[in-house]
Protein backbone atom coordinates (compact mmCIF):
# COMPACT_ATOMS: atom_id res chain seq x y z
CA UNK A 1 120.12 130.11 52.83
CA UNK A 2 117.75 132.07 55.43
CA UNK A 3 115.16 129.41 54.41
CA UNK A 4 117.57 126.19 55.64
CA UNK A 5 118.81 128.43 58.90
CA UNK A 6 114.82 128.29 59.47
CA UNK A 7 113.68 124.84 58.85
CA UNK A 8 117.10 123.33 60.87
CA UNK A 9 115.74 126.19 63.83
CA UNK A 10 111.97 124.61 63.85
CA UNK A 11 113.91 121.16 63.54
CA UNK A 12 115.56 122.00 66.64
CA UNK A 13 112.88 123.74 68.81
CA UNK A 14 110.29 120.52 67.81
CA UNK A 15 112.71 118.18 69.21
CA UNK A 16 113.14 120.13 71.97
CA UNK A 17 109.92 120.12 72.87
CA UNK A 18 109.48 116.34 71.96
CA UNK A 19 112.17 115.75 74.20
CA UNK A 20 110.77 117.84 77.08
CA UNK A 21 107.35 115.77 76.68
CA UNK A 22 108.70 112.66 76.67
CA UNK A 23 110.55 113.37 79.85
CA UNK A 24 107.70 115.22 81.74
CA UNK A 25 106.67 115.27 85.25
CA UNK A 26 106.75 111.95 87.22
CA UNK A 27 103.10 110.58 88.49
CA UNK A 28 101.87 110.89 91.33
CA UNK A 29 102.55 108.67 94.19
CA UNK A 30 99.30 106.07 94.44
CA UNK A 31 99.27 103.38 97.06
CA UNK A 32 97.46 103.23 100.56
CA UNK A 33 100.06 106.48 101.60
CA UNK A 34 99.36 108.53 98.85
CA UNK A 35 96.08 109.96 100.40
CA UNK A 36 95.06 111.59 102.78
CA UNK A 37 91.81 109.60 103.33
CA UNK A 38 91.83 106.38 104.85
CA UNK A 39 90.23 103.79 102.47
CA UNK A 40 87.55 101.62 103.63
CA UNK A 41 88.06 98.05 105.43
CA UNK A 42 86.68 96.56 102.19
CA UNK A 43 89.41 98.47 100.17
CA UNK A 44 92.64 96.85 98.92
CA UNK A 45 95.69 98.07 101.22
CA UNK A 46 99.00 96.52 102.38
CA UNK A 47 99.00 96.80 106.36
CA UNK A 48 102.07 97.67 107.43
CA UNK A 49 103.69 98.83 104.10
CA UNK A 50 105.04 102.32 102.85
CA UNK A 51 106.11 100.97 99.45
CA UNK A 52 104.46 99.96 96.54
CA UNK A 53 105.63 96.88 95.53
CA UNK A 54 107.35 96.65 92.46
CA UNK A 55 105.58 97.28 89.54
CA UNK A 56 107.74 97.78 86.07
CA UNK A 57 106.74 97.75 82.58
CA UNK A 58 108.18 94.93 80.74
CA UNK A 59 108.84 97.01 77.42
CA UNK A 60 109.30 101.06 77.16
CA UNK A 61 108.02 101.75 73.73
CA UNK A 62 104.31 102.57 73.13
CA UNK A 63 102.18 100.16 73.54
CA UNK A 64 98.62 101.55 71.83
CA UNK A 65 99.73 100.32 68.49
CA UNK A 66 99.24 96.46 69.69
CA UNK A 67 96.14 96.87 71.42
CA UNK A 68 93.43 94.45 70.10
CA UNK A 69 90.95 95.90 67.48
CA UNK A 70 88.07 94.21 69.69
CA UNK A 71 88.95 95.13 73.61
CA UNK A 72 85.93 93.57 74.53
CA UNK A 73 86.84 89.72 75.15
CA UNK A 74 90.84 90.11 74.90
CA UNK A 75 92.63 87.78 76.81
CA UNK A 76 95.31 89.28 79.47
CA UNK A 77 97.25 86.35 81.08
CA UNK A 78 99.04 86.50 84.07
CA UNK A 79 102.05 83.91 84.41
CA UNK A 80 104.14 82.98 87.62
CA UNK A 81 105.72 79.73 88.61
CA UNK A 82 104.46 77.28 86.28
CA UNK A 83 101.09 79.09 86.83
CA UNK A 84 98.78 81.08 84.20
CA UNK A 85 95.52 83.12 85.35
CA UNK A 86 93.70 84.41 82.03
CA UNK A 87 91.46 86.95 82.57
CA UNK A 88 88.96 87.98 79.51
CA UNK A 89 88.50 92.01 79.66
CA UNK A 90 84.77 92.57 79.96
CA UNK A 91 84.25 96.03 78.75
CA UNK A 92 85.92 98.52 75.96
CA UNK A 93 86.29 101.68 78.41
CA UNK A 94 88.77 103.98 78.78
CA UNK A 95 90.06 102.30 81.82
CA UNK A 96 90.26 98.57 79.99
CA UNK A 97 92.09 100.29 77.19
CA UNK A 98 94.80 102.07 79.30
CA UNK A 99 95.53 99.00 81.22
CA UNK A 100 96.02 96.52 77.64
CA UNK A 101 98.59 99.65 76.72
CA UNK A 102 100.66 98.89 79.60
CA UNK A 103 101.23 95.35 78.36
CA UNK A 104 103.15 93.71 78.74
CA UNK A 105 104.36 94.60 82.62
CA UNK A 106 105.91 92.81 85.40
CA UNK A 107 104.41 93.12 89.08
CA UNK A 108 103.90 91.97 91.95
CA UNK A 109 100.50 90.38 93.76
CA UNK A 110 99.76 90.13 97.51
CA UNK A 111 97.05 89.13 99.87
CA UNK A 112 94.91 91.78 100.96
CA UNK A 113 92.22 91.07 103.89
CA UNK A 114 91.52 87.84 102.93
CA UNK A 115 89.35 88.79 99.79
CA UNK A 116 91.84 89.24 96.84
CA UNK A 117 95.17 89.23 95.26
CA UNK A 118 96.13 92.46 94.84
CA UNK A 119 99.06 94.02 92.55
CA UNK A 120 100.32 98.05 92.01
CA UNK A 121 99.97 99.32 88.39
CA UNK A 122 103.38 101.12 87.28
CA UNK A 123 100.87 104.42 87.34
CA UNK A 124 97.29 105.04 87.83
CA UNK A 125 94.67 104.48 84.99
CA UNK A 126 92.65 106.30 82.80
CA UNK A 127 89.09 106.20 83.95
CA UNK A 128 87.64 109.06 82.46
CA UNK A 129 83.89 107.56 81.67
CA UNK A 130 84.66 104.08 83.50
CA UNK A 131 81.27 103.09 85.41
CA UNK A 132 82.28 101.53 89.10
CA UNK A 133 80.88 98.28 89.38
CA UNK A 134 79.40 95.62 92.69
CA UNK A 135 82.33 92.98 92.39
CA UNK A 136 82.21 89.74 92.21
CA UNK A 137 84.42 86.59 92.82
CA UNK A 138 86.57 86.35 89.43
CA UNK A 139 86.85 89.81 88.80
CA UNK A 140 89.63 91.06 87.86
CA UNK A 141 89.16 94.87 88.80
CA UNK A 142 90.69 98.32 89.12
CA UNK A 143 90.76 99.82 92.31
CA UNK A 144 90.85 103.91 91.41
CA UNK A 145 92.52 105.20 94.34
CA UNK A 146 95.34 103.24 95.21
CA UNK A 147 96.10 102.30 91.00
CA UNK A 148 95.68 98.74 91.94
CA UNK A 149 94.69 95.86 90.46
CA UNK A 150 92.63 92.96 92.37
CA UNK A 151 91.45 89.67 91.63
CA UNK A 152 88.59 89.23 93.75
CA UNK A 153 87.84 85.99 95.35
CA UNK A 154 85.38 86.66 98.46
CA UNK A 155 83.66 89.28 98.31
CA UNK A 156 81.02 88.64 100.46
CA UNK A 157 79.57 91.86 101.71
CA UNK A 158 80.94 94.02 99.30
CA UNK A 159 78.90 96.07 98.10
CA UNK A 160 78.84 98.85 94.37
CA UNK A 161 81.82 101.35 94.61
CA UNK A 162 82.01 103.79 91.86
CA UNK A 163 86.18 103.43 93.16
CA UNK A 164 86.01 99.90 91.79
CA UNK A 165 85.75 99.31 87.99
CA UNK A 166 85.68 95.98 86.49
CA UNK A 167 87.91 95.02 83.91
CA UNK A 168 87.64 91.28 83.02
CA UNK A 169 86.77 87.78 84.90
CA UNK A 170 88.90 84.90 85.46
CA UNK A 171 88.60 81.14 86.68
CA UNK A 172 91.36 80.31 88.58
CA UNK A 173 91.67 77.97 91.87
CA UNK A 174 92.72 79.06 95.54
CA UNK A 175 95.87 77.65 94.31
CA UNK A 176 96.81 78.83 91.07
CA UNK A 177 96.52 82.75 92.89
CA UNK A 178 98.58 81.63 95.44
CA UNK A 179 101.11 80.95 93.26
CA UNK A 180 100.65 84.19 91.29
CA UNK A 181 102.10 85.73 94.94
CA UNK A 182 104.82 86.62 96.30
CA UNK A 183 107.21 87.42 93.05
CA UNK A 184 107.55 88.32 89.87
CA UNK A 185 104.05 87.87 87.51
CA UNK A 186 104.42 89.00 83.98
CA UNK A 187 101.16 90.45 82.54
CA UNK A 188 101.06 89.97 78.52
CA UNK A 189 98.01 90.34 76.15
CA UNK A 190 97.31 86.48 75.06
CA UNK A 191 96.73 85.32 71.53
């Protein structure tokens, strides 16, 4: 009998502290107000806004057990409109694998300064070991303090940030990001 009153107690006390974990603090607030710092020009940034825009994971359940054996070359499309923007992940990091765990998500892109579309992760990514990178146009990148994602088309003068890490490339027209703004895109792992 003492031996059932003690395996029903640990019962109880591990899904206690199950519970507890899987309700644990809240993270951090990330966007251009979150820090004290102001950003640089070339950094992504919505003038005028407080908010982040609305960024929600399409699913609740853990994602890790669907992400690809190979990380390297997945394919993460982005669909809006009548509009798809595949992007092909470029590097197995820790960053590239906490963003294809978050899939598939719902958010929202913008324009930012005339360089990229940019679009507020639901929270901020790993990127414990994640080198920064010199973007190019069709990159699909990371920006670290803000936990926002960009795809860069003009980045003329910008120059290596370790703040920016690269996560995949794309080929899409003026048009087909333009259409990606403004509402609703749902991220899902292709294939």
């Amino acid at each position: 009998m003492l031996s059932k009153t003690l395996i029903v107690g640990s019962l109880a006390i591990l899904l206690t502290l199950t519970a507890c974990a899987a309700t644990g603090p809240a993270p951090a607030a990330s966007g251009p107000n979150a820090s004290a710092s102001t950003p640089p020009a070339s950094s992504p940034a919505t003038a005028g806004t407080t908010d982040i825009p609305n960024a929600t994971p399409a699913r609740t359940s853990s994602a890790t057990a669907s992400l690809p054996r190979q990380v390297e070359g997945s394919i993460v499309r982005f669909t809006a409109r009548g509009v798809s923007v595949d992007v092909v992940i470029g590097a197995d990091n820790a960053t590239t694998r906490d963003f294809l765990s978050m899939l598939p998500l719902t958010l929202t892109l913008e324009e930012f300064s005339g360089r990229e579309k940019i679009g507020y992760l639901p929270r901020k990514l790993d990127t414990t070991g994640s080198p920064g990178s010199d973007p190019e146009d069709g990159d699909l990148i990371y920006f670290v303090p803000w936990g926002n994602l960009g795809f860069y088309y003009n980045t003329a003068g910008i120059g290596h940030s370790d703040q920016v890490i690269h996560l995949g490339t794309y080929k899409a027209t003026a048009e087909q990001l333009e259409k990606l703004q403004g509402g609703d895109v749902t991220v899902t792992l292709a294939g």
